[in-house]
PDB file of N, CA and C in Angstrom:
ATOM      1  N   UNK A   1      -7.329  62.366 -14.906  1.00  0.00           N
ATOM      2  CA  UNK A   1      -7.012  63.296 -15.975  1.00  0.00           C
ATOM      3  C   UNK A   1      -7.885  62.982 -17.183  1.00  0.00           C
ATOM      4  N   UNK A   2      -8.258  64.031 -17.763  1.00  0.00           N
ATOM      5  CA  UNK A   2      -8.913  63.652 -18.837  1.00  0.00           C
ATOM      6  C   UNK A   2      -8.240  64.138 -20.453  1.00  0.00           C
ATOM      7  N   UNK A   3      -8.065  63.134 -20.942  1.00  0.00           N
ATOM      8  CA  UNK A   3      -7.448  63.272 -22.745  1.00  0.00           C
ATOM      9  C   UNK A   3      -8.292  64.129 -23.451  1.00  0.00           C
ATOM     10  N   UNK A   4      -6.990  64.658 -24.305  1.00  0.00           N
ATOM     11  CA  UNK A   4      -7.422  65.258 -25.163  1.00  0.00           C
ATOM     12  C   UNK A   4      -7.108  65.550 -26.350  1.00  0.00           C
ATOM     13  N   UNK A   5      -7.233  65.622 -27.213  1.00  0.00           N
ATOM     14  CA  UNK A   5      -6.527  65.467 -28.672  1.00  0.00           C
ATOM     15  C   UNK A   5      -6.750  66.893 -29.459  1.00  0.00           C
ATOM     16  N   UNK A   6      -5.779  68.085 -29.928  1.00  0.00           N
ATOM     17  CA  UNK A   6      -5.719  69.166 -30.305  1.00  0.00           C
ATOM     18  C   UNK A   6      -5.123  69.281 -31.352  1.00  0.00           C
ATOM     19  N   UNK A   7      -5.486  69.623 -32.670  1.00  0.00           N
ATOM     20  CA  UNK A   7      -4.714  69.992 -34.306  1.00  0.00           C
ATOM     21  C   UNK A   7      -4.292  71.530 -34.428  1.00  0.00           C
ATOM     22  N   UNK A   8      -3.267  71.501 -34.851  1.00  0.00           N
ATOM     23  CA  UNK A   8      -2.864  72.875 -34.676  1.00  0.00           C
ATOM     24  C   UNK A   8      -2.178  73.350 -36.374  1.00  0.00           C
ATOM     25  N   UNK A   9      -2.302  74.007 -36.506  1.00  0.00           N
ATOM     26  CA  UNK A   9      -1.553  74.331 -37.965  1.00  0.00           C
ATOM     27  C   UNK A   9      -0.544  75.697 -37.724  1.00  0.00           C
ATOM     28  N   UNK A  10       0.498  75.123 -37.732  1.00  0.00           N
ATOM     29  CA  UNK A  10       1.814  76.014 -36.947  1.00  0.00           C
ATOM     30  C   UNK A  10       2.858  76.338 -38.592  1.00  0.00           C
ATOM     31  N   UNK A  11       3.537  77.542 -38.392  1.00  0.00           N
ATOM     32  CA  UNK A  11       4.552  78.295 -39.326  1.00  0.00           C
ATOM     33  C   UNK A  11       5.894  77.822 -38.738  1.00  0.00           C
ATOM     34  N   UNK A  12       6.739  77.089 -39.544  1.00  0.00           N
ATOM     35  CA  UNK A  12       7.881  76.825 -39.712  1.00  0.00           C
ATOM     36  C   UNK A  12       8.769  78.378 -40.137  1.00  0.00           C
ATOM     37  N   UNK A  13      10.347  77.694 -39.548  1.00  0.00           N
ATOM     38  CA  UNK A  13      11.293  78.791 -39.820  1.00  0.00           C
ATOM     39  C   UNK A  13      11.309  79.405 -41.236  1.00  0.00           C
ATOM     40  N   UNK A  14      11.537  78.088 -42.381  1.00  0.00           N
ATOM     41  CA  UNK A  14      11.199  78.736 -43.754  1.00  0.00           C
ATOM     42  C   UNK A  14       9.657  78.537 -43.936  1.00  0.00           C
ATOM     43  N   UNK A  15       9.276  79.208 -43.538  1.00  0.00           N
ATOM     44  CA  UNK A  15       7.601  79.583 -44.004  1.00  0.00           C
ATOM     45  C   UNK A  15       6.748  79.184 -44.669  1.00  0.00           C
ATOM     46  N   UNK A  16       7.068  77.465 -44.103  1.00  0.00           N
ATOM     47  CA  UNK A  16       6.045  76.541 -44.323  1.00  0.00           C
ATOM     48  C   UNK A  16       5.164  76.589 -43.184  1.00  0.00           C
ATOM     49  N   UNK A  17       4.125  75.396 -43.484  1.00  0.00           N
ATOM     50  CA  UNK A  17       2.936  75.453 -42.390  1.00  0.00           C
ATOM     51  C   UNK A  17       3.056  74.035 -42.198  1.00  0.00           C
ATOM     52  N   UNK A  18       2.867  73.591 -41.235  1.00  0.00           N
ATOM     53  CA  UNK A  18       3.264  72.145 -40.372  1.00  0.00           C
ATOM     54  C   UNK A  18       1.423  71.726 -39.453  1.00  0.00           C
ATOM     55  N   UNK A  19       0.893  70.832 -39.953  1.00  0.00           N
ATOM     56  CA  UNK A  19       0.111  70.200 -39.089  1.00  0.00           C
ATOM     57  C   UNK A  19       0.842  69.612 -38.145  1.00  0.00           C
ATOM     58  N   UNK A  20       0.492  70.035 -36.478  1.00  0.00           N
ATOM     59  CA  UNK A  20       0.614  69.257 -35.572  1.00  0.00           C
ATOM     60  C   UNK A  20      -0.521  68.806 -34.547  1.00  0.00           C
ATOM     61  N   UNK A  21      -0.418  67.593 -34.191  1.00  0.00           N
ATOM     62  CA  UNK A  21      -1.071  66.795 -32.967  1.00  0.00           C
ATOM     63  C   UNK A  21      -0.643  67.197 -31.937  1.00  0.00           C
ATOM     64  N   UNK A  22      -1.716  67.501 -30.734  1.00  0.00           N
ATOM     65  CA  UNK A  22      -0.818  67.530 -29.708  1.00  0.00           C
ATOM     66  C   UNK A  22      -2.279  66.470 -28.727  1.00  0.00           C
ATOM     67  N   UNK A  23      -1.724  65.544 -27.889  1.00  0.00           N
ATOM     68  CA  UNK A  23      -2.028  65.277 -27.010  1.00  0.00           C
ATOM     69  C   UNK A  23      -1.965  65.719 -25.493  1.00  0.00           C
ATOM     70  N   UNK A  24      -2.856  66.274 -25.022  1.00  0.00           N
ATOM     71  CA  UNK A  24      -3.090  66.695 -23.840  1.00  0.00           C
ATOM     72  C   UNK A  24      -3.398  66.430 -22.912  1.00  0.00           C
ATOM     73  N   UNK A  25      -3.129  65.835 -21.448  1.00  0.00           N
ATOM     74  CA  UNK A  25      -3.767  65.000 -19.984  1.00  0.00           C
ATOM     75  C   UNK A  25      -4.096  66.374 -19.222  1.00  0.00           C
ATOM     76  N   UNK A  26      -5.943  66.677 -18.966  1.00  0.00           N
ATOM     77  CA  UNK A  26      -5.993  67.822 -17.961  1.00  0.00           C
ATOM     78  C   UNK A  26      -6.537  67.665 -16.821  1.00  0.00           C
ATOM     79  N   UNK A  27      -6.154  68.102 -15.701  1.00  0.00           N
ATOM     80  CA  UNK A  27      -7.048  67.777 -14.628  1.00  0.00           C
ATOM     81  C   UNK A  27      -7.074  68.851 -14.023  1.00  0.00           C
ATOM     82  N   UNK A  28      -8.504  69.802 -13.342  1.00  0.00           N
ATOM     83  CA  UNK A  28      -8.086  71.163 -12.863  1.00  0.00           C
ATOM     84  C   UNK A  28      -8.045  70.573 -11.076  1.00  0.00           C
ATOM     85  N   UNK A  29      -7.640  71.830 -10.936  1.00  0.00           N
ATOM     86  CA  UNK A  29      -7.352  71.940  -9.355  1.00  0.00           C
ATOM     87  C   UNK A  29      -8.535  71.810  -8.872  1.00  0.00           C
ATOM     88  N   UNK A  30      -8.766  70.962  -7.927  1.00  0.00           N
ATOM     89  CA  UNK A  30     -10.282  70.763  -7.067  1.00  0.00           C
ATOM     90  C   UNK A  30     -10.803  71.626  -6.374  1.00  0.00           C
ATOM     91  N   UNK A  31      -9.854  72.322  -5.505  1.00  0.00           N
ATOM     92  CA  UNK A  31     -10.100  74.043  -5.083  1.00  0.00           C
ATOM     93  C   UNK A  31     -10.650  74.773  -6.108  1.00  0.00           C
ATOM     94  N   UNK A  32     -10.214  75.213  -7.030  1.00  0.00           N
ATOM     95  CA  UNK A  32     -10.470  75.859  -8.056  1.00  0.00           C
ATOM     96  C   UNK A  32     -11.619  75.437  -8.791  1.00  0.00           C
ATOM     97  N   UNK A  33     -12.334  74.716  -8.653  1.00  0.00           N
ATOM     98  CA  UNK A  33     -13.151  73.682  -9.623  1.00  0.00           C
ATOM     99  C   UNK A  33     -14.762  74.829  -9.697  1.00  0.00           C
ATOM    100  N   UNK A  34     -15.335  75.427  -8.611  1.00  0.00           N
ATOM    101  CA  UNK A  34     -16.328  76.294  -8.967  1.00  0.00           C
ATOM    102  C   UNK A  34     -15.899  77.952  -9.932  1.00  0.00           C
ATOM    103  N   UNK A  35     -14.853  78.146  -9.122  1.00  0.00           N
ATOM    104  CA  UNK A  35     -14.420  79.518  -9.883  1.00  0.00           C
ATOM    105  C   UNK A  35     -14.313  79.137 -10.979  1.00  0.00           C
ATOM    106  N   UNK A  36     -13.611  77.603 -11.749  1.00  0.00           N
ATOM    107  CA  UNK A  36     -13.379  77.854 -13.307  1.00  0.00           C
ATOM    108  C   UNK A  36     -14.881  77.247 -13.944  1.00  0.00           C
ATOM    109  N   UNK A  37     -15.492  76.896 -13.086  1.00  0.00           N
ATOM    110  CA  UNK A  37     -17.433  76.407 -13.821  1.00  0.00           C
ATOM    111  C   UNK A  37     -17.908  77.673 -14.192  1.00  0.00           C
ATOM    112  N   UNK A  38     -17.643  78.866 -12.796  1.00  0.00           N
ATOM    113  CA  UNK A  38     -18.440  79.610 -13.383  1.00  0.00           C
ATOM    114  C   UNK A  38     -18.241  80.874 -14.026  1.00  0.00           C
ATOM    115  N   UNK A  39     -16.776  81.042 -14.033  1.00  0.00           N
ATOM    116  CA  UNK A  39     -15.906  81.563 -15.263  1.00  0.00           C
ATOM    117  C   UNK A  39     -15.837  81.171 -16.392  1.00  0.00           C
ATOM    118  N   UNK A  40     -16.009  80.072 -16.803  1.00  0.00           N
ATOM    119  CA  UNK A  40     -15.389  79.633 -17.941  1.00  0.00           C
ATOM    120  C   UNK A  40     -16.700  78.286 -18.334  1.00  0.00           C
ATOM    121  N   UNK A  41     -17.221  78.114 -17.677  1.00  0.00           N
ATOM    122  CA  UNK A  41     -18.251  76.944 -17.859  1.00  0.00           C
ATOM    123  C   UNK A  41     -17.837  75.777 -17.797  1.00  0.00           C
ATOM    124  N   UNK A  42     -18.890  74.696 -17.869  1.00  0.00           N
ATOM    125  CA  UNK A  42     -18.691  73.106 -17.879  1.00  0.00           C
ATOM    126  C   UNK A  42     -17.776  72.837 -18.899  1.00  0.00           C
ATOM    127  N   UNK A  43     -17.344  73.125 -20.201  1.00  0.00           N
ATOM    128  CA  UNK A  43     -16.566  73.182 -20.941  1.00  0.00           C
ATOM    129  C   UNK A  43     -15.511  73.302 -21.258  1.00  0.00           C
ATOM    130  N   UNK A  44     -14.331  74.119 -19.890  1.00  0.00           N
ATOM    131  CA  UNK A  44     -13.732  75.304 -19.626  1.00  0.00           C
ATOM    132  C   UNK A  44     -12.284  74.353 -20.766  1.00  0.00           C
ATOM    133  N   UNK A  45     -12.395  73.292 -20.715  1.00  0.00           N
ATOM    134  CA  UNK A  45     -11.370  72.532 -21.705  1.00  0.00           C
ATOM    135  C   UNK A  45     -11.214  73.077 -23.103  1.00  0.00           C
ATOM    136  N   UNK A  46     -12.592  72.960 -23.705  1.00  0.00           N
ATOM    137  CA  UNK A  46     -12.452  73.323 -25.030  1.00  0.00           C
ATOM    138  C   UNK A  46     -12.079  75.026 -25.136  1.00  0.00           C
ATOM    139  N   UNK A  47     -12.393  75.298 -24.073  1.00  0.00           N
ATOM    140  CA  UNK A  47     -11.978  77.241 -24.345  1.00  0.00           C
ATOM    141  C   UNK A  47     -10.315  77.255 -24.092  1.00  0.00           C
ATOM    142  N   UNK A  48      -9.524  77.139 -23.252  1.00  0.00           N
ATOM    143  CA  UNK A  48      -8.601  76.794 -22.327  1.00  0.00           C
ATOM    144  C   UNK A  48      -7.158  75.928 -23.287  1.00  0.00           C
ATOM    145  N   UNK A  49      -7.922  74.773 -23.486  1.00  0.00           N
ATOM    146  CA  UNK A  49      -6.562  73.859 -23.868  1.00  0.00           C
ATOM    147  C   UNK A  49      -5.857  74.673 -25.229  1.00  0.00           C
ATOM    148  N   UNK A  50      -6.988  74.849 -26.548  1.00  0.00           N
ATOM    149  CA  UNK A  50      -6.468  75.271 -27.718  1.00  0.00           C
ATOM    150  C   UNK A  50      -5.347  76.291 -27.169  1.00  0.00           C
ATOM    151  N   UNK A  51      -5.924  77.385 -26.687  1.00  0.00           N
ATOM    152  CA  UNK A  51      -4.970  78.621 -26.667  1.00  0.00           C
ATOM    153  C   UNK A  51      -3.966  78.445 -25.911  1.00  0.00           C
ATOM    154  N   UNK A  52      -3.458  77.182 -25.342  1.00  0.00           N
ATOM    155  CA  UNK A  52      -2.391  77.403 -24.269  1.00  0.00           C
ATOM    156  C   UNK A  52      -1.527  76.231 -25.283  1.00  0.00           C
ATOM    157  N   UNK A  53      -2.490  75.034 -26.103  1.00  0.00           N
ATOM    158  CA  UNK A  53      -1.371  74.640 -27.194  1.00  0.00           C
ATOM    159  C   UNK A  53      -0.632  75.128 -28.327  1.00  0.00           C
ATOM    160  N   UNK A  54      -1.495  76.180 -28.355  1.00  0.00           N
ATOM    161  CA  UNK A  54      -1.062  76.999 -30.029  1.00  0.00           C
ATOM    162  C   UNK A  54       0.144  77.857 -29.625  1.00  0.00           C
ATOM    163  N   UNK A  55       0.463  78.065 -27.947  1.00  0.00           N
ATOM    164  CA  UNK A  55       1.998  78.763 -27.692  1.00  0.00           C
ATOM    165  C   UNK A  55       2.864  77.855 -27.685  1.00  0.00           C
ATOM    166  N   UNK A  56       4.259  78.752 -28.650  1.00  0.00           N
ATOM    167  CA  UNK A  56       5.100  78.016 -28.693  1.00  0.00           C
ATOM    168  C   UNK A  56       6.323  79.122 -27.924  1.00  0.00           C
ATOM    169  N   UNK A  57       7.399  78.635 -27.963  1.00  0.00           N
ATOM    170  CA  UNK A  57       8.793  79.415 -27.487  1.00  0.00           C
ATOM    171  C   UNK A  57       9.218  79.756 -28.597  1.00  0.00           C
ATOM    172  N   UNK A  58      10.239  80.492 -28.712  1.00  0.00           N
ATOM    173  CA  UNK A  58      10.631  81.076 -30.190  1.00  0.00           C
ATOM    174  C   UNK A  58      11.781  80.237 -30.438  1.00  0.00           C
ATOM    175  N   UNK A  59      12.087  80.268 -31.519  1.00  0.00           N
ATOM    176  CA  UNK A  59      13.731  79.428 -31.702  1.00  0.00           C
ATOM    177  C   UNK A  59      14.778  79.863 -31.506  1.00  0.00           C
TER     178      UNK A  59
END
């Protein structure tokens, strides 16, 4: 797996703004490993991780 470290600047209930850390372990599927090279490139982490940390559930 490879680490990863993501800053996020998230809206609180009273409508503050909250820096958060998130630490991330990714490892893709080995099957999958050409389709996401050449979809998404050698990189496919930095495109990928942000947008799937910045979802949250609602309260």
């Amino acid at each position: 797996a490879k680490p990863r470290t993501i800053a996020l600047l998230t809206g609180t209930k009273d409508l503050q703004m909250d820096n958060i850390t998130c630490h991330v372990f990714s490892c893709p599927n080995i099957t999958s490993l050409s389709t996401i090279h050449q979809e998404l490139g050698a990189e496919y982490d930095d495109r990928v991780l942000p947008s799937i940390a910045s979802k949250r559930e609602p309260d």
